[in-house]
Protein backbone atom coordinates (compact mmCIF):
# COMPACT_ATOMS: atom_id res chain seq x y z
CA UNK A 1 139.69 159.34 12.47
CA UNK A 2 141.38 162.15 10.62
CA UNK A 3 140.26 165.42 10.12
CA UNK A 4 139.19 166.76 6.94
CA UNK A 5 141.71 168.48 4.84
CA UNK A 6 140.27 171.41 2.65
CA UNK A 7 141.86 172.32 -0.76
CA UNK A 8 140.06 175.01 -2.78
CA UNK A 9 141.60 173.84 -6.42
CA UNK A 10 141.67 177.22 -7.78
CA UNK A 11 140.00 180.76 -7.56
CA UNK A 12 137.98 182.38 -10.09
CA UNK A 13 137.48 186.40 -9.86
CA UNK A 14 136.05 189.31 -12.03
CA UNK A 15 133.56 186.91 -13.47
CA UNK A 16 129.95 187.41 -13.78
CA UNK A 17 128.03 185.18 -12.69
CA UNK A 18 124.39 184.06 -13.58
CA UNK A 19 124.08 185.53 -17.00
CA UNK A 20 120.77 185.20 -19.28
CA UNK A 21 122.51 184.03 -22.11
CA UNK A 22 124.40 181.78 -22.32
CA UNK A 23 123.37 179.38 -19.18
CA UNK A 24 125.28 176.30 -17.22
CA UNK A 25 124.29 174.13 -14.53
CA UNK A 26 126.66 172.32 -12.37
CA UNK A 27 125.81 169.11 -10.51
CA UNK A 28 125.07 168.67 -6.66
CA UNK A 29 127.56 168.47 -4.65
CA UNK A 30 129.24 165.09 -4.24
CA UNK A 31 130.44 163.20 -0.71
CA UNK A 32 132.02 159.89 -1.08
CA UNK A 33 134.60 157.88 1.40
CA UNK A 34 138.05 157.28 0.78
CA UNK A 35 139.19 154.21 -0.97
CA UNK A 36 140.02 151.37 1.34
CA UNK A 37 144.24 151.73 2.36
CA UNK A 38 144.59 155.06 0.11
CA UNK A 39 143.86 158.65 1.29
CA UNK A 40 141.72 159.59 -1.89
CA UNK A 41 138.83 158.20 -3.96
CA UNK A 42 138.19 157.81 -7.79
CA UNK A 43 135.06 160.27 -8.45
CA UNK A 44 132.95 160.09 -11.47
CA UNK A 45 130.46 162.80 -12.43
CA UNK A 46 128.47 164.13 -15.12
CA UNK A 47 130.21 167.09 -16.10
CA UNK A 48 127.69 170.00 -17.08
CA UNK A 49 127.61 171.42 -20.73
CA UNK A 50 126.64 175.52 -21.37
CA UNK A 51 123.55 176.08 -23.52
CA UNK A 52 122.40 179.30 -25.49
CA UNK A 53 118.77 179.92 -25.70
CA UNK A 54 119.82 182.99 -27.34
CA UNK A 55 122.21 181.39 -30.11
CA UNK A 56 119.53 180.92 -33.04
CA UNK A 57 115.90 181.52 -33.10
CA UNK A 58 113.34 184.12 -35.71
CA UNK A 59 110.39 185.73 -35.63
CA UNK A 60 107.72 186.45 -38.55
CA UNK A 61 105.08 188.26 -38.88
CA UNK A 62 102.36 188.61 -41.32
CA UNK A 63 99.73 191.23 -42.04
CA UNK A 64 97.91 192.69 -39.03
CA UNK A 65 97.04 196.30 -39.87
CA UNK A 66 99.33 198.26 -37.78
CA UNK A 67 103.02 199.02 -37.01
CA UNK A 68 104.41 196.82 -34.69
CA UNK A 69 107.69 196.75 -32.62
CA UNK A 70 110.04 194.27 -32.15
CA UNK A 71 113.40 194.19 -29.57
CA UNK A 72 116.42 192.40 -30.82
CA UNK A 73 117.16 189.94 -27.86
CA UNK A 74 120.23 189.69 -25.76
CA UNK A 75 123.44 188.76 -27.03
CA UNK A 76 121.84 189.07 -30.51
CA UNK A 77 124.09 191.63 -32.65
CA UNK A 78 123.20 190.55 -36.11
CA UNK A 79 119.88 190.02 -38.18
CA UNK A 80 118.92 188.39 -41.52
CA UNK A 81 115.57 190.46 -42.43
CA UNK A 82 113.50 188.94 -45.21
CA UNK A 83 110.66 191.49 -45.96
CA UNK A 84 108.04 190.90 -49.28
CA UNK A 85 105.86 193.19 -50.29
CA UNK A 86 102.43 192.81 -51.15
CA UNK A 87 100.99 191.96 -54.45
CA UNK A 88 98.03 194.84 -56.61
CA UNK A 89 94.16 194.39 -56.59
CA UNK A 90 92.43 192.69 -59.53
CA UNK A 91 95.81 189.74 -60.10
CA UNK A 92 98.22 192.61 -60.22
CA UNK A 93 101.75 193.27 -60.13
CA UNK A 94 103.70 190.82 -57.79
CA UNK A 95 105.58 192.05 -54.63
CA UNK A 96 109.36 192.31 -54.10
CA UNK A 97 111.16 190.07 -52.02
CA UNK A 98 114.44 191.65 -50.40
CA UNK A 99 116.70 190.11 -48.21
CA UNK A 100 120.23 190.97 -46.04
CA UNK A 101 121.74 191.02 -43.22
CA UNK A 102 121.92 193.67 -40.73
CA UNK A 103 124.05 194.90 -37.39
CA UNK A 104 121.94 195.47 -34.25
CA UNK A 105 121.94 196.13 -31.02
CA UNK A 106 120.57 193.64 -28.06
CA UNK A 107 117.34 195.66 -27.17
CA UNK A 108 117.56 197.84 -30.09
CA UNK A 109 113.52 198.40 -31.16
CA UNK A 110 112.60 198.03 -34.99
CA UNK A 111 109.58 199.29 -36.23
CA UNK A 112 107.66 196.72 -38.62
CA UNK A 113 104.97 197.03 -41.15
CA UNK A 114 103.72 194.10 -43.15
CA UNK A 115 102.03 195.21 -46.51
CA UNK A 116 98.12 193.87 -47.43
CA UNK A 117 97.32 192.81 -51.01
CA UNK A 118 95.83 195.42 -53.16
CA UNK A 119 91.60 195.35 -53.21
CA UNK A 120 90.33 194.44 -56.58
CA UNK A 121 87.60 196.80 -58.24
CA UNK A 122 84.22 196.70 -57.96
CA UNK A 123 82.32 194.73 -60.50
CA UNK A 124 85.26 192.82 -61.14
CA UNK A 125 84.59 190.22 -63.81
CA UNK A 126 86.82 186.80 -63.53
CA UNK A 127 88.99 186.35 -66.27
CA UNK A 128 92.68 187.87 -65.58
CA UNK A 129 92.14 190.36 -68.63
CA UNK A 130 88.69 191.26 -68.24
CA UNK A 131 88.10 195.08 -69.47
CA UNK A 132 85.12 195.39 -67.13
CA UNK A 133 86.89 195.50 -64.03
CA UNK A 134 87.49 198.73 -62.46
CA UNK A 135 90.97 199.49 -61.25
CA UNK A 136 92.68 197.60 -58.66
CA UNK A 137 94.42 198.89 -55.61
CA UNK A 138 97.99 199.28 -55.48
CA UNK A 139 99.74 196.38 -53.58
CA UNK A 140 101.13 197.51 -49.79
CA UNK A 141 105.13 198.21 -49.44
CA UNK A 142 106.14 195.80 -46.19
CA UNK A 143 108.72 197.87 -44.51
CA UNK A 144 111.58 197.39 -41.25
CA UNK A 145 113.18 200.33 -39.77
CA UNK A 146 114.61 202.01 -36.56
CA UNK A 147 112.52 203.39 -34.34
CA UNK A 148 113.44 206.45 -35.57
CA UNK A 149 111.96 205.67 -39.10
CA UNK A 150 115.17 205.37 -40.70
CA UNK A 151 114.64 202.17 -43.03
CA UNK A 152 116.72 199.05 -42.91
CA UNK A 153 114.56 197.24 -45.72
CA UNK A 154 111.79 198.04 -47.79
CA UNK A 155 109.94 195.57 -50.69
CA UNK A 156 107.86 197.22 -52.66
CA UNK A 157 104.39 196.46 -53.56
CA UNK A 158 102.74 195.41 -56.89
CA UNK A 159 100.57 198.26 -59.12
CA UNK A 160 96.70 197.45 -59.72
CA UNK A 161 96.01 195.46 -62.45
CA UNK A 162 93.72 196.60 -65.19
CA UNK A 163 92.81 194.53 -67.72
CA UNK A 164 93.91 195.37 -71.00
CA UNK A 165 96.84 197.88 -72.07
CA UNK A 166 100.89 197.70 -71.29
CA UNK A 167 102.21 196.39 -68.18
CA UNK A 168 105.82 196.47 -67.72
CA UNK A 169 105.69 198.94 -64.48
CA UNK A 170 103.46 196.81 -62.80
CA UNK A 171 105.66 194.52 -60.69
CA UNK A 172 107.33 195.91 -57.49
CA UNK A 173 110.80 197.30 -58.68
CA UNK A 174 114.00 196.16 -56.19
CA UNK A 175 115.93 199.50 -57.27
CA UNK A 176 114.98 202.42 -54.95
CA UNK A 177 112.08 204.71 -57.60
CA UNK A 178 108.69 203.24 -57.96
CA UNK A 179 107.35 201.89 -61.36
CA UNK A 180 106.30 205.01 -63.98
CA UNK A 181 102.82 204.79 -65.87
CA UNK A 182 103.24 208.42 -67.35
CA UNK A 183 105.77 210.98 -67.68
CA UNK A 184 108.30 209.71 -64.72
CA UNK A 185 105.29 209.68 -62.66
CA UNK A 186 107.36 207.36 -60.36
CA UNK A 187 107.96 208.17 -56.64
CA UNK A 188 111.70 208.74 -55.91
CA UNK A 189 113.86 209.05 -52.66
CA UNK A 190 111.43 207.31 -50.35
CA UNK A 191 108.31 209.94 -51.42
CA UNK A 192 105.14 209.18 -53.07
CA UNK A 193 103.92 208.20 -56.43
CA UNK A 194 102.26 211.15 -58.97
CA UNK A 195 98.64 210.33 -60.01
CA UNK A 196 98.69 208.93 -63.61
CA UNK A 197 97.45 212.25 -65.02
CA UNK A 198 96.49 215.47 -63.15
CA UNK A 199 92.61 215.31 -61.96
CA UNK A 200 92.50 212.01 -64.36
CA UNK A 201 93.29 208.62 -63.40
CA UNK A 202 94.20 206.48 -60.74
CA UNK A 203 96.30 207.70 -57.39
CA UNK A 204 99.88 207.08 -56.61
CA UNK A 205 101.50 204.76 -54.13
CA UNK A 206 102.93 206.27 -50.82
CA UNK A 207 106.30 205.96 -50.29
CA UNK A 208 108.46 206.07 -46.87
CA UNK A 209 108.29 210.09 -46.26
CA UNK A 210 105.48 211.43 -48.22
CA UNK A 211 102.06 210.39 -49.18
CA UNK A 212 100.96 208.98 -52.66
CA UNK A 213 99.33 211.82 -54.97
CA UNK A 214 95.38 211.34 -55.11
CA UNK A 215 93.63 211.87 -58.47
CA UNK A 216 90.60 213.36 -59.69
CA UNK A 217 88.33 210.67 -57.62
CA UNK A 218 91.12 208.17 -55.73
CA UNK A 219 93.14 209.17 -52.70
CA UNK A 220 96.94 207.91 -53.07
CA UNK A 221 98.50 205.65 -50.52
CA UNK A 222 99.70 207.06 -47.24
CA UNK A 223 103.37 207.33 -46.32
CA UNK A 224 104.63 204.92 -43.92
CA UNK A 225 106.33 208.11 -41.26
CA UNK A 226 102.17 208.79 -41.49
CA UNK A 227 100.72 205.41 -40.46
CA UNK A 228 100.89 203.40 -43.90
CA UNK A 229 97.51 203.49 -44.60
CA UNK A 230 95.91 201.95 -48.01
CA UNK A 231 94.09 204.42 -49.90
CA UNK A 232 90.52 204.58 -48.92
CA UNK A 233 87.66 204.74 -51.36
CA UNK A 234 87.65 206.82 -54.43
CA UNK A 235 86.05 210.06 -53.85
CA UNK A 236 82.49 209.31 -54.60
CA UNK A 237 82.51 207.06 -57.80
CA UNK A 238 79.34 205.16 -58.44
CA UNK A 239 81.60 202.34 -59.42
CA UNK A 240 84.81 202.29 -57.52
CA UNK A 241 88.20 201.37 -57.64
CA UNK A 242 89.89 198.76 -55.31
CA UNK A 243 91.35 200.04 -52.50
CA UNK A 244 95.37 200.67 -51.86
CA UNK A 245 96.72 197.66 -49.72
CA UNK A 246 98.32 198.27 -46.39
CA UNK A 247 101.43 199.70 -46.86
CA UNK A 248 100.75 202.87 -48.78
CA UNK A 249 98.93 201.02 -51.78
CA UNK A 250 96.97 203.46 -53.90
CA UNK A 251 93.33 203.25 -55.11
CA UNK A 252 92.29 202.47 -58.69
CA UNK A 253 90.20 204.84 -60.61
CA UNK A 254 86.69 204.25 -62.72
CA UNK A 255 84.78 207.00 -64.77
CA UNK A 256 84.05 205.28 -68.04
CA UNK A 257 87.70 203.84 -68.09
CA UNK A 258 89.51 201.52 -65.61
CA UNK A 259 92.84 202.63 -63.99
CA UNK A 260 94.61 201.43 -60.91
CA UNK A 261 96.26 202.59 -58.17
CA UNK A 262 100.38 202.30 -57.75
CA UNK A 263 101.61 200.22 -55.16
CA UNK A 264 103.26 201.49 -51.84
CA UNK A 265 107.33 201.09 -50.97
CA UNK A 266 110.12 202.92 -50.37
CA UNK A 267 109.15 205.19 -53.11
CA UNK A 268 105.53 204.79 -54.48
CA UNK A 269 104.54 203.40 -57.97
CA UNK A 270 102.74 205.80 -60.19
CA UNK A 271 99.08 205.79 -60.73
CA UNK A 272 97.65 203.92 -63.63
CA UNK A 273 97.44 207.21 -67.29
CA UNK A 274 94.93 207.83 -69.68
CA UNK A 275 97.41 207.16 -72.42
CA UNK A 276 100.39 205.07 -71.08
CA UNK A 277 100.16 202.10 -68.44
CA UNK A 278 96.04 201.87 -67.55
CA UNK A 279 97.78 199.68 -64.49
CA UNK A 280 99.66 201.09 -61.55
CA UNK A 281 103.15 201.10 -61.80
CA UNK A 282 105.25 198.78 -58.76
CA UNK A 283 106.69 200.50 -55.14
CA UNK A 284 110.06 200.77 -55.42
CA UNK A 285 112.27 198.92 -52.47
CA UNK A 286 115.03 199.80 -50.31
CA UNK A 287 117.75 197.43 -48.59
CA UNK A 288 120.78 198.80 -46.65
CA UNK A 289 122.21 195.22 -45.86
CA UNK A 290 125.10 192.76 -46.52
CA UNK A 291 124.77 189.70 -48.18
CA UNK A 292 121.80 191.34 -50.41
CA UNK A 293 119.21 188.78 -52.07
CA UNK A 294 116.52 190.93 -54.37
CA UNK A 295 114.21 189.58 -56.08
CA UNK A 296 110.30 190.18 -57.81
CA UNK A 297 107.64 187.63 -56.94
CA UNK A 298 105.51 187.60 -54.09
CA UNK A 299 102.01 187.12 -54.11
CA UNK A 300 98.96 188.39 -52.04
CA UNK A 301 100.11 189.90 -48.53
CA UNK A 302 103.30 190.44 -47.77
CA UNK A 303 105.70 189.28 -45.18
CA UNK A 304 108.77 189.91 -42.58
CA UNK A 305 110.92 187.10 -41.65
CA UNK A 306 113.71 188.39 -38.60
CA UNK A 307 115.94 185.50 -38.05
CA UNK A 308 119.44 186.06 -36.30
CA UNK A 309 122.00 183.85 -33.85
CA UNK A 310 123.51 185.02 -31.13
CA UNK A 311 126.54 182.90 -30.68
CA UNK A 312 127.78 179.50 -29.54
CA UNK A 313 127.91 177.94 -26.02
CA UNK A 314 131.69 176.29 -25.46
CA UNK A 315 132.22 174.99 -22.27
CA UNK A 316 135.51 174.55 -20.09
CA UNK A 317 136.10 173.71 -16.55
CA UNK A 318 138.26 176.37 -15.03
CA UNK A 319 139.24 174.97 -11.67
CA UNK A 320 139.11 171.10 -9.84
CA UNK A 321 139.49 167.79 -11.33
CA UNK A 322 137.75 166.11 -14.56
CA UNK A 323 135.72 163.53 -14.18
CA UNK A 324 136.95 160.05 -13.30
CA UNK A 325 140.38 161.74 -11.68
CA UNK A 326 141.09 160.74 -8.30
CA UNK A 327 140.01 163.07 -5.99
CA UNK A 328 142.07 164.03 -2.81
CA UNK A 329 140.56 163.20 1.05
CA UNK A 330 139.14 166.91 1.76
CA UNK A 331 137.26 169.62 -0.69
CA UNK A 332 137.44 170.07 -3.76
CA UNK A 333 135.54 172.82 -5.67
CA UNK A 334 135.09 171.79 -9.37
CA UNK A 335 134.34 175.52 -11.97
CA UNK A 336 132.87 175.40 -15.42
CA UNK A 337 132.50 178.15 -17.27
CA UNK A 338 130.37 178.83 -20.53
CA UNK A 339 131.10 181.46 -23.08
CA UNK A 340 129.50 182.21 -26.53
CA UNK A 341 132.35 183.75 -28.52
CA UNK A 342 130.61 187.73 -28.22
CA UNK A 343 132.17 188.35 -24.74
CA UNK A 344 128.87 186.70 -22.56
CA UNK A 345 129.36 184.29 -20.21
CA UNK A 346 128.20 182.38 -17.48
CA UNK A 347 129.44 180.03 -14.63
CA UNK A 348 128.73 177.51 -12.14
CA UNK A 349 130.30 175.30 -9.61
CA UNK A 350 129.99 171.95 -7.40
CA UNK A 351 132.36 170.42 -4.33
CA UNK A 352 133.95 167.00 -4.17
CA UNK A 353 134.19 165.98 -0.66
CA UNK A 354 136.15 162.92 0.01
CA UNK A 355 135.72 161.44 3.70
CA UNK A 356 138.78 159.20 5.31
CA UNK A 357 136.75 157.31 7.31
CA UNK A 358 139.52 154.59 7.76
CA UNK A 359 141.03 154.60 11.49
CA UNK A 360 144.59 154.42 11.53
CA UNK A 361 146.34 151.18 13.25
CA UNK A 362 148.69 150.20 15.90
CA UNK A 363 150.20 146.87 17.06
CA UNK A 364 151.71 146.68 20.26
CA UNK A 365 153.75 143.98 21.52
CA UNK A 366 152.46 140.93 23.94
CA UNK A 367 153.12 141.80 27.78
CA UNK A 368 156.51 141.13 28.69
CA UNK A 369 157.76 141.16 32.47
CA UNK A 370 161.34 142.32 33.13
CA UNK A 371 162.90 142.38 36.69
CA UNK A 372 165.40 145.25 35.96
CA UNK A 373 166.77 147.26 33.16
CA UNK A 374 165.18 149.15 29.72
CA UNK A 375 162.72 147.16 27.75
CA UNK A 376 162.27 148.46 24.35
CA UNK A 377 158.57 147.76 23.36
CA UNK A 378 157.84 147.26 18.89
CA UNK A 379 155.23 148.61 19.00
CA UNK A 380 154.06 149.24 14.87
CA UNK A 381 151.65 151.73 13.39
CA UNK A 382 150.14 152.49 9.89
CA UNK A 383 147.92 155.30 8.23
CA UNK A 384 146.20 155.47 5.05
CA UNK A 385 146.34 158.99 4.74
CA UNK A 386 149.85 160.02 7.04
CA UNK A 387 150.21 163.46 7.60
CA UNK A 388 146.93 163.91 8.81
CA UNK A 389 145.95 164.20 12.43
């Protein structure tokens, strides 16, 4: 019986070991005899393949009420953010819908706010262009940013609707000012909309810094850096106007006439005016991405969409023999190593013991008798694996 002979096929340093993402699993280790007359054996194994449970995955989230926080997950150094605002009270303005793409950092925090559909007015009657309803709320702006409220992506909300009267500020606008009702009432450079008219109509949107402007008898929208509050009730009307949206929508306006409120965004929308738009006029929206997709259209509440992938898993062994090669009598340690193209990596390896459990052989001669002199013996040997001992 020969002893074993151990061969290390190759060293693997300065490697880290056990990482999160991406992950490999090697096989038990293998023991298996020597072929009969030969001083190795033909191995065949499974040979282990990396995965990435951090290569491609997304998150959404839909209204809830409150700022939430996300963490960008390891190995995960780009986003695609899709955020929509929220669409005004009483079938009003639609929502924007922005989209891009956006460097991160694995456990970077983002703060997120999804925007709530502006409230219609009380007594609202049921026909899209019914005069008797009382001013809608301003849609809710649906907003991502660091968690030092610098904004990545804003869509702006839709403006109240009121029934009859112009309405070409009412949608969400993608450009950074809200929508105008009177007078370049508008919000612009992330602050709040103006009222429509001083102590008159409806209250502004609130944008990302400052709140909305309230009017005579409707609060304006709340700024998101303040908590992103709708507008609450109208200050004491007997017949009120629907309330701003989550988001920094702002509340619609009755007192013999129906105005509504502007919706919330980057920069609010404008309150609905006596004399121009009797709606509110649209949030603007904000998006610092790549790969920018902006668009007008979303209705109710709004939305956030994260999505993102974190790399590939390619696998290569590093060290041993491949499957199916003929392994040598002794050990051999097989490496694989998976990597995901962003510098993560992970690694994992097996033996291959091969056994000679085949005793070498001798053949002596027959027994001679010799009366005097040298008698040379033939004696004959053979080894399957010579060398050893």
């Amino acid at each position: 019986m020969k002893k074993l002979l151990s061969i290390t096929a190759g060293v693997l340093s300065a490697f880290i070991v056990s990482a999160q993402c991406p992950q490999i699993t090697c096989p038990s280790n293998i023991t298996v005899n020597n072929a009969p007359g030969t001083c190795a054996a033909v191995v065949n194994y499974a040979p282990p393949v990396g995965t990435n449970p951090c290569g491609a995955g997304s998150d959404t989230f839909n209204y809830s009420g409150s700022i939430v926080t996300w963490t960008v997950p390891q190995n995960v150094t780009s986003v695609t953010i899709t955020a929509k605002g929220a669409q005004g009270g009483n079938y009003g303005g639609l929502g924007a819908i922005m989209k891009g793409d956006f460097t991160v950092t694995p456990g970077q925090q983002l703060k997120i706010l999804v925007a709530q559909k502006g409230f219609n007015g009380a007594l609202m009657g049921t026909a899209l262009n019914d005069t008797t309803k009382r001013g809608g709320g301003g849609g809710g702006g649906s907003f991502v940013t660091d968690i030092s409220n610098n904004p990545l992506i804003v869509a702006g909300g839709g403006g109240g609707r009121t029934g009859s009267g112009p309405q070409s500020e009412i949608n969400a606008k993608t450009t950074n000012d809200g929508g105008d009702t009177y007078n370049n009432g508008g919000g612009n450079s992330g602050n709040g909309g103006l009222n429509g008219q001083t102590n008159g109509p409806a209250a502004g949107g609130g944008g990302l810094l400052t709140d909305g402007q309230a009017s005579g008898n409707s609060y304006g929208g709340q700024a998101f850096v303040n908590g992103g509050a709708g507008a609450s009730n109208d200050m004491g009307s007997s017949y009120p106007g629907g309330l701003g949206g989550f988001g920094g929508g702002g509340a619609g306006w009755h007192n013999n006439y129906n105005r509504s409120g502007g919706g919330g965004g980057y920069s609010g929308g404008q309150g609905g005016t006596w004399s121009g738009q009797f709606s509110g006029g649209g949030g603007g929206s904000f998006n610092s991405g790549t790969n920018q997709t902006n668009s007008v259209g979303n209705y109710n509440n709004g939305q956030v969409i994260i999505s993102w992938t974190g790399g590939g898993a390619t696998t290569t062994q590093t060290a041993g023999l491949p499957d199916g090669a003929t392994f040598p009598v002794g050990v051999t340690t097989n490496w694989y190593k998976v990597e995901d193209g962003l510098g993560n990596a992970d690694s994992c390896s097996f033996t291959v013991t091969v056994v000679d459990n085949e005793a070498p052989s001798i053949t002596c001669p027959g027994d001679t008798t010799i009366c005097w002199g040298v008698y040379n013996a033939n004696i004959t040997s053979s080894d399957n694996c010579p060398g050893a001992t």
